[in-house]
Structure formats: structure tokens, C-alpha cells
C-alpha atoms as a PDB file:
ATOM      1  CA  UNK A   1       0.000   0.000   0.000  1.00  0.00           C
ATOM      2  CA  UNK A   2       2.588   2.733   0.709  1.00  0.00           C
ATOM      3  CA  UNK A   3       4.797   1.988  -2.783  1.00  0.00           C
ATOM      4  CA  UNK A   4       1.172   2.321  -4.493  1.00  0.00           C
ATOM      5  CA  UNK A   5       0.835   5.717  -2.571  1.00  0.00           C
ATOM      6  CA  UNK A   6       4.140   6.621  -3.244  1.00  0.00           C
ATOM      7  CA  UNK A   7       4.166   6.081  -6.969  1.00  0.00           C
ATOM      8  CA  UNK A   8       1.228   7.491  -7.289  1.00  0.00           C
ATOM      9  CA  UNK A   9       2.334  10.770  -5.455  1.00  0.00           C
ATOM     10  CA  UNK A  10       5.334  10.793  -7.884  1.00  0.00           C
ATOM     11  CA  UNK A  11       3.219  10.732 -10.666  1.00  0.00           C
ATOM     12  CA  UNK A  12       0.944  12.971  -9.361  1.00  0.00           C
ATOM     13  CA  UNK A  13       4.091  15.481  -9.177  1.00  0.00           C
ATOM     14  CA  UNK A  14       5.284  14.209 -12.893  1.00  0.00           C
ATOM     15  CA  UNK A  15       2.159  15.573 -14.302  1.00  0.00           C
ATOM     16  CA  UNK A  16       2.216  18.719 -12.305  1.00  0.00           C
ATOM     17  CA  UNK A  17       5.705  19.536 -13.420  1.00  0.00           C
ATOM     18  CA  UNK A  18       4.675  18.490 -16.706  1.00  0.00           C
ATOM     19  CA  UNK A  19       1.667  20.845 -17.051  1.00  0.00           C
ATOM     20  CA  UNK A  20       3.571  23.625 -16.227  1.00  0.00           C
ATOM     21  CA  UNK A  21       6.364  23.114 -18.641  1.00  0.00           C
ATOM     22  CA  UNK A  22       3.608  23.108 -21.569  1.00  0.00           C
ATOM     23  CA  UNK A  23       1.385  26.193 -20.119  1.00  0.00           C
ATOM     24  CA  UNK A  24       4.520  28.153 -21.053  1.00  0.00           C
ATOM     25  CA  UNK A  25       3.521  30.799 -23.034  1.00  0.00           C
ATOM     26  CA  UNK A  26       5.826  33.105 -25.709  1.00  0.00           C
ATOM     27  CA  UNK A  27       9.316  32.318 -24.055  1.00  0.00           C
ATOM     28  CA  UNK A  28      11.385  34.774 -24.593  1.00  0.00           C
ATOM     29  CA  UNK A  29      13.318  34.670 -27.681  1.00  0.00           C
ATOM     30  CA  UNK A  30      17.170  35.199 -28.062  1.00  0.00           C
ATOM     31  CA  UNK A  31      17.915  38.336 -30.330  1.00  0.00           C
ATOM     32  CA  UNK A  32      21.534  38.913 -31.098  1.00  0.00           C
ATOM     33  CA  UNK A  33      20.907  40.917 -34.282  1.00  0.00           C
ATOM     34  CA  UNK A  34      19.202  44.265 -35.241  1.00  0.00           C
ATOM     35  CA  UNK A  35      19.146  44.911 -38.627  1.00  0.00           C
ATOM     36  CA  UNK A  36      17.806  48.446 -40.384  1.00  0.00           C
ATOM     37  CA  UNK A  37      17.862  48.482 -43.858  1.00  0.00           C
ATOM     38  CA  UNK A  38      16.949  52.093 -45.472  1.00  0.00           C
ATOM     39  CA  UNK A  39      16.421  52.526 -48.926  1.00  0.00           C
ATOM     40  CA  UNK A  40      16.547  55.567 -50.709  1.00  0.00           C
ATOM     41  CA  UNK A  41      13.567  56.982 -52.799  1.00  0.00           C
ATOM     42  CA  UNK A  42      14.892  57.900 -56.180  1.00  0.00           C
ATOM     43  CA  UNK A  43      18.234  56.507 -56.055  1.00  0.00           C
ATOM     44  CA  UNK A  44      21.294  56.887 -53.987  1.00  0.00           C
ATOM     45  CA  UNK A  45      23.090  54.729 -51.800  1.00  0.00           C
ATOM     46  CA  UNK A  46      21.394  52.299 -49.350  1.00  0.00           C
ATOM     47  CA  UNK A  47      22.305  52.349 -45.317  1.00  0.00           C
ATOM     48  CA  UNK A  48      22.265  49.699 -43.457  1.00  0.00           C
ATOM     49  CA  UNK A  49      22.409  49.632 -39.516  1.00  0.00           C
ATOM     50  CA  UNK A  50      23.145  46.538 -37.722  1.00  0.00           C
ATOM     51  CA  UNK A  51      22.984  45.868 -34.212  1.00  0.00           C
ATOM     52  CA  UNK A  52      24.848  41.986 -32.869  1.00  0.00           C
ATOM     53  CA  UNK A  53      25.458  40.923 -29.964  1.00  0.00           C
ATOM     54  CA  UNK A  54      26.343  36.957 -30.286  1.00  0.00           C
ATOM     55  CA  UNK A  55      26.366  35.904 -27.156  1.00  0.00           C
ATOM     56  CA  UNK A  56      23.594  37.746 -25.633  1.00  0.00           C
ATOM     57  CA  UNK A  57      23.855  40.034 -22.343  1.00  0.00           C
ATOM     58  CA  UNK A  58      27.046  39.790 -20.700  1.00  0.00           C
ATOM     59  CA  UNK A  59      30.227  38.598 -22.071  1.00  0.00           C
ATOM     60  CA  UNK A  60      31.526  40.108 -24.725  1.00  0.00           C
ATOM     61  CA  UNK A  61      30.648  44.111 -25.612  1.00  0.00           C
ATOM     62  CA  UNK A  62      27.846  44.685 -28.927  1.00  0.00           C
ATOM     63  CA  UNK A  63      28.685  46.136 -32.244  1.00  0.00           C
ATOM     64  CA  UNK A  64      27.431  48.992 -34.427  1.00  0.00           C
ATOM     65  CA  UNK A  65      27.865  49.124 -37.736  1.00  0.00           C
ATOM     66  CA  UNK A  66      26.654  52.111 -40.290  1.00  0.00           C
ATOM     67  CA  UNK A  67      27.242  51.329 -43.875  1.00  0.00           C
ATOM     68  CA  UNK A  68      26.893  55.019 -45.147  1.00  0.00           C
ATOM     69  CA  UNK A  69      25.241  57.785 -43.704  1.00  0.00           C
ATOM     70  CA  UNK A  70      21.825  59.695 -44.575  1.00  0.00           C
ATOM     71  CA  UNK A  71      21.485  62.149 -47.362  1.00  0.00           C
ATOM     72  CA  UNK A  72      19.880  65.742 -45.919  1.00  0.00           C
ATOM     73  CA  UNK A  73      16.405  66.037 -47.214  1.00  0.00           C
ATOM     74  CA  UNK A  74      15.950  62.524 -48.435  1.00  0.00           C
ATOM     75  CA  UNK A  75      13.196  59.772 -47.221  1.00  0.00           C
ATOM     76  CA  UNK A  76      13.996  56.229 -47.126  1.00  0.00           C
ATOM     77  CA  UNK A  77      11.875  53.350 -47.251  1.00  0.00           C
ATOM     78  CA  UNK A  78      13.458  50.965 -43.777  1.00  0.00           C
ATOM     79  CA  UNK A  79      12.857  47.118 -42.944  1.00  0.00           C
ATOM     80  CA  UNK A  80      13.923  46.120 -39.895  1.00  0.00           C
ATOM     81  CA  UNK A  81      15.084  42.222 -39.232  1.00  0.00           C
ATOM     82  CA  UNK A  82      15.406  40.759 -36.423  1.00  0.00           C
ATOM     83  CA  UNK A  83      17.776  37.807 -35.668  1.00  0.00           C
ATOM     84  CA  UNK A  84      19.099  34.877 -32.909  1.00  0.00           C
ATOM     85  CA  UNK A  85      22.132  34.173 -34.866  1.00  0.00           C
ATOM     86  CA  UNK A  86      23.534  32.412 -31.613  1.00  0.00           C
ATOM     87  CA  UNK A  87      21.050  29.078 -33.700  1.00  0.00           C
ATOM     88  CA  UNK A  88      22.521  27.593 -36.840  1.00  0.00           C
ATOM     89  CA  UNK A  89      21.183  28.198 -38.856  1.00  0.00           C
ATOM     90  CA  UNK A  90      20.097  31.689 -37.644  1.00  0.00           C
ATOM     91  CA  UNK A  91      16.547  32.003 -36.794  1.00  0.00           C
ATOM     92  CA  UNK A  92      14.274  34.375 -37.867  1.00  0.00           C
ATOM     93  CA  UNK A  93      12.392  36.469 -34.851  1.00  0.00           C
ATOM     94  CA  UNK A  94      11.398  38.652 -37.646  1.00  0.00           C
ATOM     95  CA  UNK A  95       8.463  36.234 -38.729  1.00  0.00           C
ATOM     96  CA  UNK A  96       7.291  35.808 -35.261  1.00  0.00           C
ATOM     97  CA  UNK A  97       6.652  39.327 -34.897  1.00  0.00           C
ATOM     98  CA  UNK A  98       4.484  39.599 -38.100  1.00  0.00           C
ATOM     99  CA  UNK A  99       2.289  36.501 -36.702  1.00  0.00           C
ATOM    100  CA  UNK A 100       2.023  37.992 -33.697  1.00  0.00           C
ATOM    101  CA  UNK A 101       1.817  41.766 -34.723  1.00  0.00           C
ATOM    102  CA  UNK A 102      -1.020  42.553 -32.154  1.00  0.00           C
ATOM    103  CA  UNK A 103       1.296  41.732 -29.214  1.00  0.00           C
ATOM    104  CA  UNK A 104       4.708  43.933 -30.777  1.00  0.00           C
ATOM    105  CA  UNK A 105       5.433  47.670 -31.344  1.00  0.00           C
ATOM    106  CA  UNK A 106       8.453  49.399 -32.397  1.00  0.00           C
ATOM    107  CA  UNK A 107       9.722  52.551 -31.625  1.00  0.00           C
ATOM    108  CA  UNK A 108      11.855  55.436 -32.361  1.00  0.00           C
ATOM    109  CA  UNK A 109      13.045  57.974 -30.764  1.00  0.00           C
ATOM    110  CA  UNK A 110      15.573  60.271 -32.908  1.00  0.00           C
ATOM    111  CA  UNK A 111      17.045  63.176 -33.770  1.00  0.00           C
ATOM    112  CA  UNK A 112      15.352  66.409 -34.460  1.00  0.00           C
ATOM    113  CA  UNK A 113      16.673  65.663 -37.599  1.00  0.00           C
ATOM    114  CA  UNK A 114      15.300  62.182 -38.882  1.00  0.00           C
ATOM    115  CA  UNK A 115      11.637  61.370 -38.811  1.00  0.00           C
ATOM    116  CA  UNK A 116      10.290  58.235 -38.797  1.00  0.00           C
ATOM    117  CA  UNK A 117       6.752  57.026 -39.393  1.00  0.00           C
ATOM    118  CA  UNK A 118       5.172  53.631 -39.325  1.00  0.00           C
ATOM    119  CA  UNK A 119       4.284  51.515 -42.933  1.00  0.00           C
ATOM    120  CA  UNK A 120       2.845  48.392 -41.930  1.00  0.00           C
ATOM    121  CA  UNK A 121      -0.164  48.017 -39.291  1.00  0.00           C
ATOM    122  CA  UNK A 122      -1.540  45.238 -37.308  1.00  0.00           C
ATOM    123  CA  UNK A 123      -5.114  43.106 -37.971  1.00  0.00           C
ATOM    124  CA  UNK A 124      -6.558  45.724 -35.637  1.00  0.00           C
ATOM    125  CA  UNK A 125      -4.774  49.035 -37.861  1.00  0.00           C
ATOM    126  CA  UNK A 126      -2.362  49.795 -34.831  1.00  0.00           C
ATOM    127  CA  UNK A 127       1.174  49.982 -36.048  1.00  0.00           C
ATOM    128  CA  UNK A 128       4.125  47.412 -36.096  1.00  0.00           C
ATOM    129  CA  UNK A 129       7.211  49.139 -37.281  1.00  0.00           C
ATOM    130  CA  UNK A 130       8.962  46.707 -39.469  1.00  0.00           C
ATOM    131  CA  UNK A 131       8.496  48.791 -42.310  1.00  0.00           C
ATOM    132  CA  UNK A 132       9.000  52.459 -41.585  1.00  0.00           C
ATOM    133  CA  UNK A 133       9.564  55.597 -43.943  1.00  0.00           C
ATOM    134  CA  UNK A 134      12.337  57.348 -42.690  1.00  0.00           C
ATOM    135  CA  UNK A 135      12.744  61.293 -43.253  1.00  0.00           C
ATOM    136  CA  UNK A 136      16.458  62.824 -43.122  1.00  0.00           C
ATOM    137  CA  UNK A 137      15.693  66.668 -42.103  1.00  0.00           C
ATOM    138  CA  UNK A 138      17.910  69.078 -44.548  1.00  0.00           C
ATOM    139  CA  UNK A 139      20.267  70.310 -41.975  1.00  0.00           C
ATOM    140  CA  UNK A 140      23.806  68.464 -41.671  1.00  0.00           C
ATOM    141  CA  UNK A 141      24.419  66.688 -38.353  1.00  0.00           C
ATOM    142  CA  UNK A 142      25.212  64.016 -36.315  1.00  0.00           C
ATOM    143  CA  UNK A 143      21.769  62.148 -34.837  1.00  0.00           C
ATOM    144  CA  UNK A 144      20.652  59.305 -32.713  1.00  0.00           C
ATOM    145  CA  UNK A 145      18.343  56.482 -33.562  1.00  0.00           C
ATOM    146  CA  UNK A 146      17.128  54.507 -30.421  1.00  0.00           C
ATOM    147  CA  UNK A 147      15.224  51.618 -31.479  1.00  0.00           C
ATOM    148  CA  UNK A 148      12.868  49.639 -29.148  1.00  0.00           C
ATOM    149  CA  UNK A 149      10.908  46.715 -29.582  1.00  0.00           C
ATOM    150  CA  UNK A 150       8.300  46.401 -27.263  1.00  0.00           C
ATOM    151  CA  UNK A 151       6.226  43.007 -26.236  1.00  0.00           C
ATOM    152  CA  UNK A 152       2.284  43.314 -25.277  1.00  0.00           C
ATOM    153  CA  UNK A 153       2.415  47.265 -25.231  1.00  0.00           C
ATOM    154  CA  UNK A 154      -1.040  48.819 -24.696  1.00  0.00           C
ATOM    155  CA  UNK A 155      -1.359  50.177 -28.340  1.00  0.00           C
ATOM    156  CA  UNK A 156      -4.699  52.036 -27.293  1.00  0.00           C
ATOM    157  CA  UNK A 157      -2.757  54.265 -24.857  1.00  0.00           C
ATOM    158  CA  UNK A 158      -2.809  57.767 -25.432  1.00  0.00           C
ATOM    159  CA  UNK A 159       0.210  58.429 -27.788  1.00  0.00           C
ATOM    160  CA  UNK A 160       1.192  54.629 -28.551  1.00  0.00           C
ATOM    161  CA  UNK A 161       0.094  54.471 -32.296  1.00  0.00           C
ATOM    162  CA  UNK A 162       2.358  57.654 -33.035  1.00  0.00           C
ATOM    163  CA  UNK A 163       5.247  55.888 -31.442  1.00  0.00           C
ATOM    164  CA  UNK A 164       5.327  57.562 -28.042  1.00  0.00           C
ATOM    165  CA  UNK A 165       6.841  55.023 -25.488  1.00  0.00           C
ATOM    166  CA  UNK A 166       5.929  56.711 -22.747  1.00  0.00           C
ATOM    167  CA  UNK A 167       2.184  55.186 -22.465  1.00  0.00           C
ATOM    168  CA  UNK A 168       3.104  51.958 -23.765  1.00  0.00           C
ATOM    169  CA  UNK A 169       3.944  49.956 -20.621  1.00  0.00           C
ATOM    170  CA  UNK A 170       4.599  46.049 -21.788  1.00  0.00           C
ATOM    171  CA  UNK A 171       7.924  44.466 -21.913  1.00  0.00           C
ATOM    172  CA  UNK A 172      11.048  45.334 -23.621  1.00  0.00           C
ATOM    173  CA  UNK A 173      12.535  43.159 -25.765  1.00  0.00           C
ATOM    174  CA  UNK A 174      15.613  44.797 -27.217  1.00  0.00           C
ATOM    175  CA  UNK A 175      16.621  48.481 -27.317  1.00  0.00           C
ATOM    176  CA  UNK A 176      19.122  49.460 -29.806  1.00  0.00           C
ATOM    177  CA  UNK A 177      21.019  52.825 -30.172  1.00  0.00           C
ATOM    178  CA  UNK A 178      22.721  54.290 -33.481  1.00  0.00           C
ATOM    179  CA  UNK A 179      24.671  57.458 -33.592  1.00  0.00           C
ATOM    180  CA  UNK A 180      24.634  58.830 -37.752  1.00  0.00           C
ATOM    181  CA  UNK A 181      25.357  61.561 -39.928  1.00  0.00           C
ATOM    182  CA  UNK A 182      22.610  63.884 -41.803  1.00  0.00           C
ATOM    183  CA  UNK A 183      25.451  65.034 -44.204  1.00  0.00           C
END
């Protein structure tokens, strides 16, 4: 009688630990790359801003790289991809944002002199921010682009759908910063 109590308190405790392991909902995913790809309208040369950190928080220091800068007065169509490149072969966090677009923002704070606004929109018409349109102001000078990717942000806040964080509340899941040239 006690092993049939035992065992069956053991398995009782299986399934418990079991049932919590699969009510785990949108683990957190690993993302070691940012990438910003802007486009020019009419020509000119594309930049690209990329964002990696292999081995996550800790260890070993980020990188930054800026392929060119941004042309004064010109508007660039931007992608953003995002990346765990510590998987082989690198997985794709970008498509998991798309599917679930109601539960991610981006945002962007900047420079008086770049603009960006949002080009792609959830099921519900509330902005995503992997496609952006990007506005270089005409003035030379050097600007910062903070990036932010927010998880389950309340997109009905006051603000939220123009891409002010301050309302958002939810979970960050990366923040990025760029420092670039208007030239």
C-alpha cells in the first residue's frame, strides 16, 4: 500500500511539473541581431544599420555598424530584421513578430533631424514598425536612432500608435542605439 501511494504521489508530481512546462507561453526569444535596412527613394546609396550581440547580455561588448550615412532632405523606405544568430542556422524572430503583430510595437526615438513614421499596421490598424519611412531633415548633423521593440504594449494608450513610449507599458525586448550623420 505505501509503494502504491508513493508512486502514485510521484506521478501525481510528474504531471504537475509536466503541465507547467507546456502552459509556457511566448518564451522569450534570443535576439543577437538588429538589422535596419533604409532605402533611398529615387536613387542613392542604401544604409544599413546593424545591431549583434552573439552571445547575448554579458560577455563580450555589442557592435554597431553604419554602412553610409543619410542624405539631408531625403526619405527612405526601412525594414527592420530581427535575428538569434547564436542558432545555426540563424533564426528568424522577424516572422514571429508579423504573426504575432497585435502583441509587438516598435519605436523610435531620434534626432530632431530624422523622422520616422510607421508603414505596416496590425489586424486591428495599430502599427508594427517593421516597415518604416524614414525622413532625413535638410540640416547636416550628427543624430541618434534609439530603437525599441516592445512586447504586449497597450497600443490604445494615449500616444502609442504615433510611437510615443511613454504610455506603452509592456515588456522590452531589445533596445538598440545608433549614432549617424545627416550630411
Amino acid at each position: 500500500m505505501k509503494h502504491v501511494l508513493l508512486f502514485t504521489l510521484l506521478g501525481s508530481m510528474l504531471m504537475l511539473s509536466c503541465n507547467e512546462d507546456n502552459n509556457i507561453e511566448n518564451q522569450e526569444e534570443l535576439i543577437t541581431t538588429v538589422r535596419y535596412d533604409l532605402i533611398p527613394r529615387g536613387g542613392g546609396s542604401n544604409v544599413i544599420l546593424i545591431f549583434r550581440d552573439l552571445d547575448g547580455d554579458g560577455g563580450n561588448a555589442p557592435t554597431t555598424m553604419i554602412s553610409d550615412n543619410l542624405k539631408a532632405g531625403k526619405v527612405y523606405d526601412g525594414t527592420l530584421s530581427i535575428l538569434n544568430e547564436a542558432e545555426d542556422p540563424a533564426e528568424d524572430i522577424t516572422i514571429e513578430i508579423r504573426d504575432e503583430a497585435e502583441e509587438h510595437q516598435f519605436f523610435f526615438q531620434t534626432g530632431n533631424q530624422i523622422q520616422v513614421a510607421y508603414n505596416d499596421t496590425d489586424n486591428n490598424g495599430k502599427p508594427i514598425g517593421l516597415k518604416t519611412i524614414l525622413t532625413a531633415g535638410n540640416a547636416a548633423a550628427s543624430q541618434t536612432i534609439k530603437i525599441t521593440l516592445r512586447h504586449e504594449p497597450d497600443k490604445n494608450a494615449s500616444g502609442v500608435a504615433g510611437g510615443n513610449i511613454q504610455n506603452a507599458g509592456g515588456e522590452t525586448d531589445v533596445e538598440v542605439l545608433f549614432t549617424l550623420d545627416v550630411e
